[in-house]
C-alpha atoms as a PDB file:
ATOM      1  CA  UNK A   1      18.042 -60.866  -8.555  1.00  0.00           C
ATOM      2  CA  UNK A   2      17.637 -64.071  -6.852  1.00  0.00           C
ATOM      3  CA  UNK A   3      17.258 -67.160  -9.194  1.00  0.00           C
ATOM      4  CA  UNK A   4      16.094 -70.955  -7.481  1.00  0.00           C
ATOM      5  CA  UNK A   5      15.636 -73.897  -9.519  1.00  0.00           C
ATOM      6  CA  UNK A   6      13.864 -76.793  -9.039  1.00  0.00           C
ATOM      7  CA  UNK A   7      12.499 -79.729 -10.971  1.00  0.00           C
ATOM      8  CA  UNK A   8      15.573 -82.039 -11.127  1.00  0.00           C
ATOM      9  CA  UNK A   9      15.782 -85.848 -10.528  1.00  0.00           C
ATOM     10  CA  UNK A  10      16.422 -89.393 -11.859  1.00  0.00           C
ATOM     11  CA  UNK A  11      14.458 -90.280 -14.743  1.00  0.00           C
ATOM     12  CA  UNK A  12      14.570 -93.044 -17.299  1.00  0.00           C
ATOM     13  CA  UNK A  13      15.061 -92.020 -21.310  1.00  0.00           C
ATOM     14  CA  UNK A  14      11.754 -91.384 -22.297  1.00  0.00           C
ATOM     15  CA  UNK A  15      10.846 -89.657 -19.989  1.00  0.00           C
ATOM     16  CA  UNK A  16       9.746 -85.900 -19.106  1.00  0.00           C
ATOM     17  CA  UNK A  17      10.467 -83.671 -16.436  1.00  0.00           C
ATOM     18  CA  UNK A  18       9.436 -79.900 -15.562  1.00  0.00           C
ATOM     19  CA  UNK A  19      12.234 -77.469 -14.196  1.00  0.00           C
ATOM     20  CA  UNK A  20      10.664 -74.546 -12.365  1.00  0.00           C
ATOM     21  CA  UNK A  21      12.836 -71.459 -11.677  1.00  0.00           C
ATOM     22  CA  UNK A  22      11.413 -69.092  -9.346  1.00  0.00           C
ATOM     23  CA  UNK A  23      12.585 -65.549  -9.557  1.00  0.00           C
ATOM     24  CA  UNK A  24      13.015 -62.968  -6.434  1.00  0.00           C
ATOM     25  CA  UNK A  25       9.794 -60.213  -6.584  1.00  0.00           C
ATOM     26  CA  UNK A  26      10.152 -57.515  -8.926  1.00  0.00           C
ATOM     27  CA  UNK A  27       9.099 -56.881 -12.324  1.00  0.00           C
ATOM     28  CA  UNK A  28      10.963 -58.531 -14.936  1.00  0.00           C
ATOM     29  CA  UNK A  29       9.599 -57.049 -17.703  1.00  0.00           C
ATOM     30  CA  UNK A  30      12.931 -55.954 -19.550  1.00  0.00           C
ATOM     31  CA  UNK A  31      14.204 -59.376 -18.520  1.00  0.00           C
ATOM     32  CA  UNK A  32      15.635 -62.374 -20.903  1.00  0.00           C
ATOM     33  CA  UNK A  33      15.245 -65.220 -18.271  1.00  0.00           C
ATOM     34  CA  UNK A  34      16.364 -68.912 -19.077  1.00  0.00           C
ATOM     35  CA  UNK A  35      18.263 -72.298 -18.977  1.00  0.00           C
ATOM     36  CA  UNK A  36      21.382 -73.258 -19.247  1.00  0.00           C
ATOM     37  CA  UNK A  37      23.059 -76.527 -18.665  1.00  0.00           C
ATOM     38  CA  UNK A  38      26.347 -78.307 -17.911  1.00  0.00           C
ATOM     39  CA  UNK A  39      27.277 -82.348 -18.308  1.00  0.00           C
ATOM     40  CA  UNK A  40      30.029 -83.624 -16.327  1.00  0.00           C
ATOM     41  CA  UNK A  41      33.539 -82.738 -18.017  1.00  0.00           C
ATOM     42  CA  UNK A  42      31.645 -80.037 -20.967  1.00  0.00           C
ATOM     43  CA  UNK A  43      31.041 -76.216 -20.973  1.00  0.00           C
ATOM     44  CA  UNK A  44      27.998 -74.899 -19.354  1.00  0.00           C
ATOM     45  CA  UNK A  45      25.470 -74.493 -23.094  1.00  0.00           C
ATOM     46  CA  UNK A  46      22.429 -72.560 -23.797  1.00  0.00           C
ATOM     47  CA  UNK A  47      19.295 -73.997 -24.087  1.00  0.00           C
ATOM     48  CA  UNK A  48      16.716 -71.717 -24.391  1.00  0.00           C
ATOM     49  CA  UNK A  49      15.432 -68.434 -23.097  1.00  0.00           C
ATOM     50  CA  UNK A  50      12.035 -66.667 -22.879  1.00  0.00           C
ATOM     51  CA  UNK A  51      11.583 -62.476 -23.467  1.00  0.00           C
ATOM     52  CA  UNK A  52       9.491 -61.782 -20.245  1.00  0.00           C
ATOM     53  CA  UNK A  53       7.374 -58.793 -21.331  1.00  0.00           C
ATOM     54  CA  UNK A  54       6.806 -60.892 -24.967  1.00  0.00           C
ATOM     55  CA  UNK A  55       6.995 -64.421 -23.961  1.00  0.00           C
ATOM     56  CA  UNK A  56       9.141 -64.671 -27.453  1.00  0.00           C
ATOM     57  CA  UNK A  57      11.434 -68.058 -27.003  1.00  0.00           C
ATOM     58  CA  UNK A  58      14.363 -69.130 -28.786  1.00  0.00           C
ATOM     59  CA  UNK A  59      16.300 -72.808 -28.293  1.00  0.00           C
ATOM     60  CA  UNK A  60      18.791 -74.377 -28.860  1.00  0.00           C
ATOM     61  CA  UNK A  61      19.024 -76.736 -32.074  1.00  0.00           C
ATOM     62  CA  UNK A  62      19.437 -79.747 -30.424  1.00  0.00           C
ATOM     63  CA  UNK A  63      16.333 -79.359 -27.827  1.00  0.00           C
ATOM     64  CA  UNK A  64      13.985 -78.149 -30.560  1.00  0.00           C
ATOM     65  CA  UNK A  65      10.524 -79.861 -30.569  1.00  0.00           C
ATOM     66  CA  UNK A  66      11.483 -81.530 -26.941  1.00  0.00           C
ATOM     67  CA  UNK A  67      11.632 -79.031 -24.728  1.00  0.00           C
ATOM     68  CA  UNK A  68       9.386 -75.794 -24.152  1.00  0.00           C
ATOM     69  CA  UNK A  69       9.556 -72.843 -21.880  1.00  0.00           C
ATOM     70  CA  UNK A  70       7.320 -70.926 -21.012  1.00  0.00           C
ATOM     71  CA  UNK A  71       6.831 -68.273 -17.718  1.00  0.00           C
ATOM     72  CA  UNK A  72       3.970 -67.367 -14.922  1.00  0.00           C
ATOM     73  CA  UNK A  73       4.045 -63.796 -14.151  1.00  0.00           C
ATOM     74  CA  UNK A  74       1.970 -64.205 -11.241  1.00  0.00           C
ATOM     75  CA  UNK A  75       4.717 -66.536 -10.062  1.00  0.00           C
ATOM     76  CA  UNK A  76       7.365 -64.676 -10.781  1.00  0.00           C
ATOM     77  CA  UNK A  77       8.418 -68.174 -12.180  1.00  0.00           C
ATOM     78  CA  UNK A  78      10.111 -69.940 -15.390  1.00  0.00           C
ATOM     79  CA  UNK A  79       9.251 -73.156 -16.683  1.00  0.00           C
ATOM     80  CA  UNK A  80      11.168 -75.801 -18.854  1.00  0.00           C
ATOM     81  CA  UNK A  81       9.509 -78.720 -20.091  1.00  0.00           C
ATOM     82  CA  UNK A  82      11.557 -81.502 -21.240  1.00  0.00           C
ATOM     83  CA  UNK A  83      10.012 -84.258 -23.287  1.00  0.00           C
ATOM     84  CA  UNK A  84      11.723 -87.365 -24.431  1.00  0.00           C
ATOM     85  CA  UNK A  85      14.795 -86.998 -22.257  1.00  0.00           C
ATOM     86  CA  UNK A  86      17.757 -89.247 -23.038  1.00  0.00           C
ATOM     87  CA  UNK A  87      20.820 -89.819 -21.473  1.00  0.00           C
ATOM     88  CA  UNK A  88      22.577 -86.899 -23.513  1.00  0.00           C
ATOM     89  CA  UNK A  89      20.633 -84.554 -20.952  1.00  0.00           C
ATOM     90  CA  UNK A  90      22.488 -85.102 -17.947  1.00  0.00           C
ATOM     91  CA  UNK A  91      23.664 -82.381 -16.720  1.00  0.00           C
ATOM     92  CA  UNK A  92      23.085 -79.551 -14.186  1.00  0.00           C
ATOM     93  CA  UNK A  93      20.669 -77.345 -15.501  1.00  0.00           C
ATOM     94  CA  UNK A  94      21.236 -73.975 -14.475  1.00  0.00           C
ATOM     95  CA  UNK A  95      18.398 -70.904 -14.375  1.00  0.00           C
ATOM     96  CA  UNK A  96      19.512 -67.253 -15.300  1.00  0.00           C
ATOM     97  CA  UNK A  97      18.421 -64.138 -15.747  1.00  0.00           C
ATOM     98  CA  UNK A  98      19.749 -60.709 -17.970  1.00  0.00           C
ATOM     99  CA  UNK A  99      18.122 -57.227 -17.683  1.00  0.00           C
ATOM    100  CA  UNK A 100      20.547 -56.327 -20.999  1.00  0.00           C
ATOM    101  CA  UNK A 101      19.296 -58.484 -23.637  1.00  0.00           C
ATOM    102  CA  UNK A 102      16.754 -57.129 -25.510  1.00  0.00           C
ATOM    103  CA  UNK A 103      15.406 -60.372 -27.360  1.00  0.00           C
ATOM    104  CA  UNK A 104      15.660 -63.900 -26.060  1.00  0.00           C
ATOM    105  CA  UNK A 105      18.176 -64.807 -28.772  1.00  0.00           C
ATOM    106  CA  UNK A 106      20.913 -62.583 -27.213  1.00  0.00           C
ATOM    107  CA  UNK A 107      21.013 -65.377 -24.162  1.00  0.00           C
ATOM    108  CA  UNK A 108      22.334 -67.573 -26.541  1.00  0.00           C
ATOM    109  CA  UNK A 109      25.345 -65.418 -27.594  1.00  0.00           C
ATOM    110  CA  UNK A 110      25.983 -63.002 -24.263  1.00  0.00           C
ATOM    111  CA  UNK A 111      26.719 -63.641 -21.030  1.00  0.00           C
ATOM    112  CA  UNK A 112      23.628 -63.526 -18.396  1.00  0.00           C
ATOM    113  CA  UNK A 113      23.973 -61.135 -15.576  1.00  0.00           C
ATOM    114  CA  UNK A 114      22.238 -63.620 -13.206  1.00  0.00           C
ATOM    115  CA  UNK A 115      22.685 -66.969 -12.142  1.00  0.00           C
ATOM    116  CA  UNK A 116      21.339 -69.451 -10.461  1.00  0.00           C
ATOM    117  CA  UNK A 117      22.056 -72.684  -8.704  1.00  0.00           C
ATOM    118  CA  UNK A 118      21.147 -75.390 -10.846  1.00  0.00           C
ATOM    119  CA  UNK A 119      19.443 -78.087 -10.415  1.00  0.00           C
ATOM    120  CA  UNK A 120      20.679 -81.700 -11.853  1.00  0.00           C
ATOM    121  CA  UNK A 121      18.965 -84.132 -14.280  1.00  0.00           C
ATOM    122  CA  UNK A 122      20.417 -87.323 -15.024  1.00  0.00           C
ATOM    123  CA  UNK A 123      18.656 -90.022 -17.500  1.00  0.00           C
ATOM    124  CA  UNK A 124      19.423 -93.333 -17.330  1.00  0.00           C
ATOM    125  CA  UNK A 125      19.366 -96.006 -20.567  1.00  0.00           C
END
């Protein structure tokens, strides 16, 4: 399983910002795909994570009601929208991907089998 993300940039608190992950072609049906992220100097965290063949989501508590994900089977793709960034954010946001996990919560709690690259976001005061 490939994994690219894309999305990242330089934007000002406030602000929003997608992050697209585009997965390799092949079904991901029994797949838990999602996000990930890691700030300069902290451990990589969960963020939230998407049940492909249910589209059931689960987040982390402290991007609840900011960000969404969501997927496009016909792209093969994952999306996270982030709303009302601020400068707690920053960090390399990292796509991933787990054939094991039978509900999106698992991400949270078990290793992912894929990664991606990541793709950085930094917010500026």
């Amino acid at each position: 399983v490939q994994l690219q993300a894309s999305g990242g940039g330089l934007v000002q608190a406030g602000s929003s910002l997608r992050l697209s992950c585009a997965a390799s072609s092949r079904t991901f049906d029994n797949y838990v795909l999602g996000w990930f992220r890691q700030a300069p100097g902290k451990k990589r965290e969960f963020v939230s994570s998407i049940l492909w063949s249910t589209s059931n989501t689960y987040y982390a508590d402290f991007v609840k009601g900011r960000f969404t994900i969501s997927r496009d089977s016909s792209k093969n793709t994952v999306y996270l929208d982030m709303n009302d960034l601020q400068s707690e954010d920053t960090a390399r946001y990292y796509c991933a991907a787990d054939p094991w996990a039978t509900n999106a919560r698992q991400m949270a709690t078990l290793p992912p089998g894929y990664w991606g690259q990541g793709t950085l976001v930094t917010v500026s005061s």
